[in-house]
C-alpha atoms as a PDB file:
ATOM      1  CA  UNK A   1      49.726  40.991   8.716  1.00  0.00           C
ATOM      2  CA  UNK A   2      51.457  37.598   8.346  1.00  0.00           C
ATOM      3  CA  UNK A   3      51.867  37.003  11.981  1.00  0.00           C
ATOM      4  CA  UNK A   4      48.285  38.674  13.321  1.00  0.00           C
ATOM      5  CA  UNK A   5      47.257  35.587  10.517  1.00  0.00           C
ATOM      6  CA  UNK A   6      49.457  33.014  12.107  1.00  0.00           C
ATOM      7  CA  UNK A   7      48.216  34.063  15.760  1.00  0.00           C
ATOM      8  CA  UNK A   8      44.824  33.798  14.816  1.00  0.00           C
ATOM      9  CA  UNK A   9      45.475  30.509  13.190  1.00  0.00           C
ATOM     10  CA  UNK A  10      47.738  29.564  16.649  1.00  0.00           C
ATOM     11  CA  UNK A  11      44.291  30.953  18.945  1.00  0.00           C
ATOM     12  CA  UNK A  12      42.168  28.626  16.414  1.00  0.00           C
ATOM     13  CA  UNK A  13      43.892  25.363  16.894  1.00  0.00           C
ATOM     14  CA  UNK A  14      44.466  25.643  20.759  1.00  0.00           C
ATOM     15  CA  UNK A  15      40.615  26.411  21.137  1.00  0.00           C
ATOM     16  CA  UNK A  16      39.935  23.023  19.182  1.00  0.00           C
ATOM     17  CA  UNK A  17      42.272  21.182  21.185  1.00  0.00           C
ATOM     18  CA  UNK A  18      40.734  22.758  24.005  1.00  0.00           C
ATOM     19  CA  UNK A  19      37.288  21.526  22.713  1.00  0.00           C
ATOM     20  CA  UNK A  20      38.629  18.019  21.531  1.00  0.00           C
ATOM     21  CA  UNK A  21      39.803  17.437  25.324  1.00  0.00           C
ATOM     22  CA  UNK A  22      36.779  18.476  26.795  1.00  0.00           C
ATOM     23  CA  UNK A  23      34.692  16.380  24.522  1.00  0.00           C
ATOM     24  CA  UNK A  24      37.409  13.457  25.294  1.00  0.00           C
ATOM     25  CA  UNK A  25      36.944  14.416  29.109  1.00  0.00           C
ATOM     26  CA  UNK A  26      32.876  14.294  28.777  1.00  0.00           C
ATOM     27  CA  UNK A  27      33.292  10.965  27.285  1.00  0.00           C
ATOM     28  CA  UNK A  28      34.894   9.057  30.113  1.00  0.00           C
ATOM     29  CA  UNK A  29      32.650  11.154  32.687  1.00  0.00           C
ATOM     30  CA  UNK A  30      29.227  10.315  30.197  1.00  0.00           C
ATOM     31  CA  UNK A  31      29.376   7.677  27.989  1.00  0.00           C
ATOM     32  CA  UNK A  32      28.198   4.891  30.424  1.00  0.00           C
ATOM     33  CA  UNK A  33      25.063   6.745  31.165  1.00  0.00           C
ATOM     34  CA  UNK A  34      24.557   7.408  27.746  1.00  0.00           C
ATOM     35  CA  UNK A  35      24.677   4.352  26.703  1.00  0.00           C
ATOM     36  CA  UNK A  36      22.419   3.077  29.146  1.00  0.00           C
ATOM     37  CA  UNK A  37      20.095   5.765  28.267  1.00  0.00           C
ATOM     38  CA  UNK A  38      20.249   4.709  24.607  1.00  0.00           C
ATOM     39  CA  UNK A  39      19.851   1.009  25.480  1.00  0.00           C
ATOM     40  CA  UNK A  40      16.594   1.520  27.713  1.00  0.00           C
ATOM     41  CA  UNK A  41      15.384   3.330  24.491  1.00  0.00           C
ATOM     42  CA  UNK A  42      16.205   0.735  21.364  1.00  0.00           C
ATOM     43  CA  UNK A  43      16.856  -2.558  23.608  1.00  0.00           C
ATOM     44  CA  UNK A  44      19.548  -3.205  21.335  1.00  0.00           C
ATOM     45  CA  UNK A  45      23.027  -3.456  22.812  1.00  0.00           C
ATOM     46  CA  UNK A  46      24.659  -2.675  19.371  1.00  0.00           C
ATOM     47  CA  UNK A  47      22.805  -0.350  18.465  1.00  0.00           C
ATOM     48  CA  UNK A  48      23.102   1.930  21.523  1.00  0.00           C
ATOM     49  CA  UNK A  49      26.444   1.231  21.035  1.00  0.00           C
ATOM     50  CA  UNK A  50      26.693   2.930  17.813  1.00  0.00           C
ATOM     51  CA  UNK A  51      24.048   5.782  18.784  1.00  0.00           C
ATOM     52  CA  UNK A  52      26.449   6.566  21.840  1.00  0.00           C
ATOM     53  CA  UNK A  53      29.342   6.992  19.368  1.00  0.00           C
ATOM     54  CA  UNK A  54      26.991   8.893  17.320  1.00  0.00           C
ATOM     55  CA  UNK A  55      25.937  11.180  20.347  1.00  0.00           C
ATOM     56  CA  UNK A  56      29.960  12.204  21.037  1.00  0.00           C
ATOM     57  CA  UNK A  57      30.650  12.518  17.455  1.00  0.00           C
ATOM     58  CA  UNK A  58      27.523  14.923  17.071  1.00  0.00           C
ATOM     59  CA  UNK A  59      28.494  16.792  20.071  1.00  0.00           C
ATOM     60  CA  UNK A  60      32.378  17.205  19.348  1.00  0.00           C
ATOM     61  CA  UNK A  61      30.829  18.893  15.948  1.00  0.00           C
ATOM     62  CA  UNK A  62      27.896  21.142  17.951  1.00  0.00           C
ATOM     63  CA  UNK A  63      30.189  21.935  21.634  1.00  0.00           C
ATOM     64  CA  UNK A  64      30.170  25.313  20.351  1.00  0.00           C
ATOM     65  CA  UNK A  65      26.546  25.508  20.871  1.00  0.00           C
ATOM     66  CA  UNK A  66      26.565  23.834  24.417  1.00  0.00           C
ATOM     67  CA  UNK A  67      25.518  27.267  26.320  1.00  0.00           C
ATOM     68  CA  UNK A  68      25.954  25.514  29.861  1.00  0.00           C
ATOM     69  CA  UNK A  69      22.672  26.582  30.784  1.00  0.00           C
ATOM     70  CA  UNK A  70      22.001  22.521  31.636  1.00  0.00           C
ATOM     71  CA  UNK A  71      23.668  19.285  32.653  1.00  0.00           C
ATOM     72  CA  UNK A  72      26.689  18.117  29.945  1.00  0.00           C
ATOM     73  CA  UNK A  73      24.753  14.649  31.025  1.00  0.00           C
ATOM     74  CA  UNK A  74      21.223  15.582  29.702  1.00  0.00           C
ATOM     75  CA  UNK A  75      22.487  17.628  26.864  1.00  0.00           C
ATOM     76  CA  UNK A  76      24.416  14.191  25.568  1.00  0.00           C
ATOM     77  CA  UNK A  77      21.242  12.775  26.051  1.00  0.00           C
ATOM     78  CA  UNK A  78      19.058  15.290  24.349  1.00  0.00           C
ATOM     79  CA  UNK A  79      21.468  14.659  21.394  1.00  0.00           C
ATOM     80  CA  UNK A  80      21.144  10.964  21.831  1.00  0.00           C
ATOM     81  CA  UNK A  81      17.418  10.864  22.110  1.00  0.00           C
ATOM     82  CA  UNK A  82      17.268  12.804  18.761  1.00  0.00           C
ATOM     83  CA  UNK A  83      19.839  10.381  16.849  1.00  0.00           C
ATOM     84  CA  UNK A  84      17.313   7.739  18.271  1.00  0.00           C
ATOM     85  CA  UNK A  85      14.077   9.276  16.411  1.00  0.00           C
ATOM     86  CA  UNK A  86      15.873   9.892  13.410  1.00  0.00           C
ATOM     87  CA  UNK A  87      17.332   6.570  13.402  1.00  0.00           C
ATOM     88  CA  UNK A  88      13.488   4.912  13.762  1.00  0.00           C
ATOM     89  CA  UNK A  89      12.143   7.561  11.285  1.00  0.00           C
ATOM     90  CA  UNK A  90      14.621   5.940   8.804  1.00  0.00           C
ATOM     91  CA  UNK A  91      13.736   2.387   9.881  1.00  0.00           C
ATOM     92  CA  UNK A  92      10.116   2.949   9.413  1.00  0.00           C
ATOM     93  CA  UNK A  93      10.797   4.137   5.851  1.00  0.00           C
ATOM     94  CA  UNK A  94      13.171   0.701   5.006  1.00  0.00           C
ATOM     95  CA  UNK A  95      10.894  -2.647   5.912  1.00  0.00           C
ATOM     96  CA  UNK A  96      12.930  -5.458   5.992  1.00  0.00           C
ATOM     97  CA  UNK A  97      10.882  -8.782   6.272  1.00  0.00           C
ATOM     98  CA  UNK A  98      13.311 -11.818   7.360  1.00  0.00           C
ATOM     99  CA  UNK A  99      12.577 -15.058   5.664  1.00  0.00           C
ATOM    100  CA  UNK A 100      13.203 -18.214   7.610  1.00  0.00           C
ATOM    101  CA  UNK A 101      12.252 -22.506   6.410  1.00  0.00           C
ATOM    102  CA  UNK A 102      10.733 -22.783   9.657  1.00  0.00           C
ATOM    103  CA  UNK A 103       6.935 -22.707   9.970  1.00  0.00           C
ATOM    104  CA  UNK A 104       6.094 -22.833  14.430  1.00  0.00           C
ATOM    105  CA  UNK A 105       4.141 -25.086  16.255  1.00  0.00           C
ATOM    106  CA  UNK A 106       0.318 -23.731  16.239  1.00  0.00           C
ATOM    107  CA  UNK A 107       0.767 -23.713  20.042  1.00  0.00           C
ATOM    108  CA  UNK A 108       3.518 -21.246  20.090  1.00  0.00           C
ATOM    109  CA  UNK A 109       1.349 -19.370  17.508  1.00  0.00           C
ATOM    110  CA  UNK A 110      -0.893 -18.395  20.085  1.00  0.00           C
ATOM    111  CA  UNK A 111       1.388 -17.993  22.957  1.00  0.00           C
ATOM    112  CA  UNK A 112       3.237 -15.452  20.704  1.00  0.00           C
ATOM    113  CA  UNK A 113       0.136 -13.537  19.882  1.00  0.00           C
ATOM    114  CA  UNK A 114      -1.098 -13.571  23.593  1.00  0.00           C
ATOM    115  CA  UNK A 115       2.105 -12.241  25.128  1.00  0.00           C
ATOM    116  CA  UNK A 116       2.322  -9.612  21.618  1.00  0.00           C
ATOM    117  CA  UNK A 117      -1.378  -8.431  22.462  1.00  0.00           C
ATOM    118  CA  UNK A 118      -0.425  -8.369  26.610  1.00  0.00           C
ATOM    119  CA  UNK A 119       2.650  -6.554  25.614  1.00  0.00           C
ATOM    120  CA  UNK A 120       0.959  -4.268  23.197  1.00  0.00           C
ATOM    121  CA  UNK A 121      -1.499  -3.228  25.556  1.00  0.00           C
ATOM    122  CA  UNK A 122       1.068  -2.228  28.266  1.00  0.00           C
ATOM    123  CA  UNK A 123       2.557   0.155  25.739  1.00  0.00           C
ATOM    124  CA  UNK A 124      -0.218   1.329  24.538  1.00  0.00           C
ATOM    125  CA  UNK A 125      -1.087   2.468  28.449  1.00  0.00           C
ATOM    126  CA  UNK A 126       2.786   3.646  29.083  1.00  0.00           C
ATOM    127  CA  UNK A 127       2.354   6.047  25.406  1.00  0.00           C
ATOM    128  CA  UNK A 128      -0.787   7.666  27.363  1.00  0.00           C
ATOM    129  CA  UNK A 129       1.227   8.480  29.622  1.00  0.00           C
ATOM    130  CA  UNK A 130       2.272  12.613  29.670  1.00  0.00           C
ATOM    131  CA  UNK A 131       6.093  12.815  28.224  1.00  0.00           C
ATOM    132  CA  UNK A 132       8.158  13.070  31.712  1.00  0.00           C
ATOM    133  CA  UNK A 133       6.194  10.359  32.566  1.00  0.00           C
ATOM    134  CA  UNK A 134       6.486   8.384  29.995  1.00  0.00           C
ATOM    135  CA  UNK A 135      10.030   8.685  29.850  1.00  0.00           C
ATOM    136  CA  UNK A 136      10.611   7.828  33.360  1.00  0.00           C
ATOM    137  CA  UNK A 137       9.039   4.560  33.029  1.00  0.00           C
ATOM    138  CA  UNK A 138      10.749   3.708  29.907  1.00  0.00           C
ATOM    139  CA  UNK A 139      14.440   4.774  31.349  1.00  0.00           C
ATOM    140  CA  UNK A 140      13.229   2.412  34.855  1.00  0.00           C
ATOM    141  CA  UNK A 141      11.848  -0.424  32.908  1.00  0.00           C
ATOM    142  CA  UNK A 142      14.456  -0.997  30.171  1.00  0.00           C
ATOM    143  CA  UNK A 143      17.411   0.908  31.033  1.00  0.00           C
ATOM    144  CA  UNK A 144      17.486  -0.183  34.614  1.00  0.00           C
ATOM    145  CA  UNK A 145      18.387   3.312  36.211  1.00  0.00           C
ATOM    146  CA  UNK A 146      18.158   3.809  39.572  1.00  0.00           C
ATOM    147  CA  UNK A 147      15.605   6.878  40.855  1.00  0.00           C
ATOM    148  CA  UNK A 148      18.670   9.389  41.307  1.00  0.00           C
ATOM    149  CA  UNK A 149      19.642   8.547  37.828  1.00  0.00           C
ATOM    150  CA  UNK A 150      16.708   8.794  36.452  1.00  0.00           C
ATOM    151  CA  UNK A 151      15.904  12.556  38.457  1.00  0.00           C
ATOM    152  CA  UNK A 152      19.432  13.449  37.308  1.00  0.00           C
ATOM    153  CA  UNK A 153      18.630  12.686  33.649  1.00  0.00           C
ATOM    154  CA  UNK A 154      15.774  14.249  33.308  1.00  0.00           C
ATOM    155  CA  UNK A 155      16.635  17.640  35.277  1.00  0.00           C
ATOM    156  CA  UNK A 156      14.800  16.543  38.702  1.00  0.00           C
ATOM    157  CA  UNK A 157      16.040  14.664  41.893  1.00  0.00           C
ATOM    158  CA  UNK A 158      15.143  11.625  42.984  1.00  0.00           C
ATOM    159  CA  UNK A 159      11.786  11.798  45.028  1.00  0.00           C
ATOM    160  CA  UNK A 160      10.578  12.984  41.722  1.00  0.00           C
ATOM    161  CA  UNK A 161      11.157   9.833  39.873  1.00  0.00           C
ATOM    162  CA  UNK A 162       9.837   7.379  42.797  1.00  0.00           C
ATOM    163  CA  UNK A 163       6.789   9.717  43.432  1.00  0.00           C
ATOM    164  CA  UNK A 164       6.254  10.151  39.339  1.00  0.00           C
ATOM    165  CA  UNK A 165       7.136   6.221  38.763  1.00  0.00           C
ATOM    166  CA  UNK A 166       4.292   5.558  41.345  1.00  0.00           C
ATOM    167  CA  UNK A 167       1.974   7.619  39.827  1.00  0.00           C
ATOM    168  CA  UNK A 168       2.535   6.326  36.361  1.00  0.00           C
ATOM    169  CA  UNK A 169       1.611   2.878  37.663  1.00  0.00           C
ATOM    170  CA  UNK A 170      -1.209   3.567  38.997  1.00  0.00           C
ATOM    171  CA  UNK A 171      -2.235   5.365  35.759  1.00  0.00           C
ATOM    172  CA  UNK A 172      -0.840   2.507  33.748  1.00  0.00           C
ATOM    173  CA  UNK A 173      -2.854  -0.044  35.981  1.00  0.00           C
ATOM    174  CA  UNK A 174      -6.085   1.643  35.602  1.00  0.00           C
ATOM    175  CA  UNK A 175      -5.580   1.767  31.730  1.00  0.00           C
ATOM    176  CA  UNK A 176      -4.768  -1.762  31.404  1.00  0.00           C
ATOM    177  CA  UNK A 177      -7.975  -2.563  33.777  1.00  0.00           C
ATOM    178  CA  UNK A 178     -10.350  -0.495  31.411  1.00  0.00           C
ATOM    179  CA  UNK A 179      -9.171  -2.143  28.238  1.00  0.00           C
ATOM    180  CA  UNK A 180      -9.680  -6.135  29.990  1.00  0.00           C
END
């Protein structure tokens, strides 16, 4: 009885050494891309940085539910996309207002609210957009991935993303012409 207890307990810590090295392994192999993936999403270099952690830590505690049945690559960044919404369904919950002495020119006034308006309008045209979509434009725009990267990510190749970017340009152009 002792020893079948000790064997299990000896089968137990080799599978979590087994799990801790491939989680180890998937972070040299992934973390770049994640990263990147994170960063084209919050346009924050810390705080990708600390959602990428985030993203390995979460998935050395879930491996066990990794069924194989995609990319290690895409689940990380399933994973990471999901720390991302919870971490902006937190921020929207905590306003923080930052005080400054300053008051700006009135000039810069309305440059800022010209380019805000410009810029709002150009996401308001990319959120139309259907989710793949969407995405794709967000990982090319921000993130900088190349088309293969971006067809990897997402589960396609990489005449997808060029022929899916183009489209969502042309959609996104149209939009932007209606609302002028």
């Amino acid at each position: 009885m002792l020893f079948s207890r000790i064997y299990r307990c000896k089968l137990l810590i080799q599978k979590e050494v087994s799990a801790l090295k491939e989680i180890e392994k998937a972070y040299t192999q992934h973390a770049k891309d994640v990263y990147r993936y994170l960063l084209s999403l919050t346009h924050d270099e810390n705080l990708a940085e600390e959602l990428t952690q985030e993203t390995f830590f979460r998935a050395m505690r879930t491996i066990d539910r990794y069924d194989g049945s995609c990319k290690l690559s895409v689940w990380l960044c399933q994973i990471a996309k999901h720390l991302w919404y919870q971490w902006l369904s937190k921020r929207s919950r905590q306003k923080e207002v930052e005080l400054t002495d300053q008051v700006p020119c009135q000039e810069s006034l309305e440059q800022s609210a010209l380019f805000h308006m410009e810029k709002t309008e150009l996401y308001q045209a990319i959120h139309k957009l259907p989710d793949p979509m969407r995405e794709l434009v967000y990982l090319r725009l921000t993130g900088e991935f190349s088309f293969a990267e971006i067809g990897s990510l997402l589960g396609k190749n990489e005449n997808w993303a060029r022929t899916t970017f183009y489209r969502a340009k042309q959609k996104i152009m149209k939009e932007m012409e209606g609302s002028i």
